[in-house]
Protein backbone atom coordinates (compact mmCIF):
# COMPACT_ATOMS: atom_id res chain seq x y z
CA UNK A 1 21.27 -25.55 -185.76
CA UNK A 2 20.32 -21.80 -186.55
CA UNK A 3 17.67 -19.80 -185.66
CA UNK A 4 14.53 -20.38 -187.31
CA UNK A 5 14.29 -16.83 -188.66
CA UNK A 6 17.92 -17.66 -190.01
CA UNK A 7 16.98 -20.60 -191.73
CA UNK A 8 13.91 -18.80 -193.27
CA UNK A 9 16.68 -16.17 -195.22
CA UNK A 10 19.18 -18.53 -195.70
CA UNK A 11 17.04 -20.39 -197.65
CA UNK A 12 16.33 -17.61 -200.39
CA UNK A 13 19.55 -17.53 -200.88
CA UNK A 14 19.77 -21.07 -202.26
CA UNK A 15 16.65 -20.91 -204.14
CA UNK A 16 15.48 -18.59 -206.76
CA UNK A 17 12.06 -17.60 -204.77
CA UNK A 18 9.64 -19.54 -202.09
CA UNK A 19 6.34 -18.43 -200.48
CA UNK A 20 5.96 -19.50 -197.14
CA UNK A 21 4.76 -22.90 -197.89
CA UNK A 22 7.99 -23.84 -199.92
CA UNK A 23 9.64 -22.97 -196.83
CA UNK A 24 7.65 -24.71 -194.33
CA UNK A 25 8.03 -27.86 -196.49
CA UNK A 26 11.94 -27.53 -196.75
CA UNK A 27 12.62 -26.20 -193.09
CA UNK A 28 9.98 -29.35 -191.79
CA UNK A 29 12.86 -32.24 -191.06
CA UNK A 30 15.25 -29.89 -189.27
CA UNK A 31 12.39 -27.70 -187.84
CA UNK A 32 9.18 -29.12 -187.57
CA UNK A 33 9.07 -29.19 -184.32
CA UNK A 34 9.22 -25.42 -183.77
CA UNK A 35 5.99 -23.82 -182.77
CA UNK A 36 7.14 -21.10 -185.32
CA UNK A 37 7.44 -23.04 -188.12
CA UNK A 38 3.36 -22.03 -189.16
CA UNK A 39 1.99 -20.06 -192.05
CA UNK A 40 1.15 -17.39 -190.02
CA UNK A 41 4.48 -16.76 -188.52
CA UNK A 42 6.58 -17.43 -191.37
CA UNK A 43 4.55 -14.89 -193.48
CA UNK A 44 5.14 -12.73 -190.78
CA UNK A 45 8.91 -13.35 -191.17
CA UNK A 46 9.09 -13.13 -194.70
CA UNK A 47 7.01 -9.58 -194.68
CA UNK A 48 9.57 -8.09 -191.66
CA UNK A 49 12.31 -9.26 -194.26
CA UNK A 50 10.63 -7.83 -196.91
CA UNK A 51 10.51 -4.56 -194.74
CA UNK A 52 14.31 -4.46 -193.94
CA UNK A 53 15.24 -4.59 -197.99
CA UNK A 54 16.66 -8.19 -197.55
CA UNK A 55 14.05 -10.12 -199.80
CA UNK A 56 11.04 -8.83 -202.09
CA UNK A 57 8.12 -9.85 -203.62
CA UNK A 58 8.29 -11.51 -207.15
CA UNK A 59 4.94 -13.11 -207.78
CA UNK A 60 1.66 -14.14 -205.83
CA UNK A 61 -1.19 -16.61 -207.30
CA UNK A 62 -4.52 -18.25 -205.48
CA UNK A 63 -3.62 -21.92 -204.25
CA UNK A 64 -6.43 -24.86 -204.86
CA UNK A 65 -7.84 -23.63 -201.35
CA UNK A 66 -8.23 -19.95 -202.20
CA UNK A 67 -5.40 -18.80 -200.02
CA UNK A 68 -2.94 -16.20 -201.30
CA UNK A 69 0.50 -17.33 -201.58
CA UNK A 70 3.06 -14.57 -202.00
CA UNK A 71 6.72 -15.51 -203.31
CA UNK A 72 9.51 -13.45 -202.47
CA UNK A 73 13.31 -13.82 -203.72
CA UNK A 74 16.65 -12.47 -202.37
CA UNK A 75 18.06 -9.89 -204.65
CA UNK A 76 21.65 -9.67 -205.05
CA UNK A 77 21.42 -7.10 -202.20
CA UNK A 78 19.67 -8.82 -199.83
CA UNK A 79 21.40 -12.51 -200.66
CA UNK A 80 24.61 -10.37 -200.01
CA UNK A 81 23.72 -9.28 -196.65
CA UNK A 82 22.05 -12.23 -195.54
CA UNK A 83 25.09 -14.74 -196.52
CA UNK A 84 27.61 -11.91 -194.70
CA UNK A 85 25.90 -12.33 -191.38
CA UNK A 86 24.51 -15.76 -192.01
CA UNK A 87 27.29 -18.30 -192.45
CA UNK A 88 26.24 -21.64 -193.63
């Protein structure tokens, strides 16, 4: 099993973008337990990846609740990096 914040990039590489939510739901079986595996820290995941140039934003819309989701995708770039030091 690979580290949570692994899992989080991996998975915009498989996908063509995700907001945190889409993540939590797919990383849930294999991860739910993880204390980490929360809005509020994989936000904070997806912003520090953001940061480093590995993923960026495409879109953002208001959910049913009011809450901002944000979706983010791996350009070629970032997929590139993240599936050189992230094998599957």
């Amino acid at each position: 099993m690979k580290p949570l914040n692994y899992a989080i990039l991996k998975h915009f590489t498989k996908v063509k973008e995700a907001c945190a939510e889409d993540v939590i739901e797919t990383l849930k079986g294999e991860y739910g337990k993880f204390k980490a595996l929360n809005r509020k820290d994989v936000i904070s995941a997806l912003m520090t990846a953001e940061a480093n140039g590995l993923l960026e934003e495409s879109r953002f819309e208001m959910d049913r609740a009011g809450d901002l989701r944000i979706y983010y995708h791996a350009h070629e770039d970032g997929a590139n990096t993240i599936n050189n030091y992230i094998k599957d």
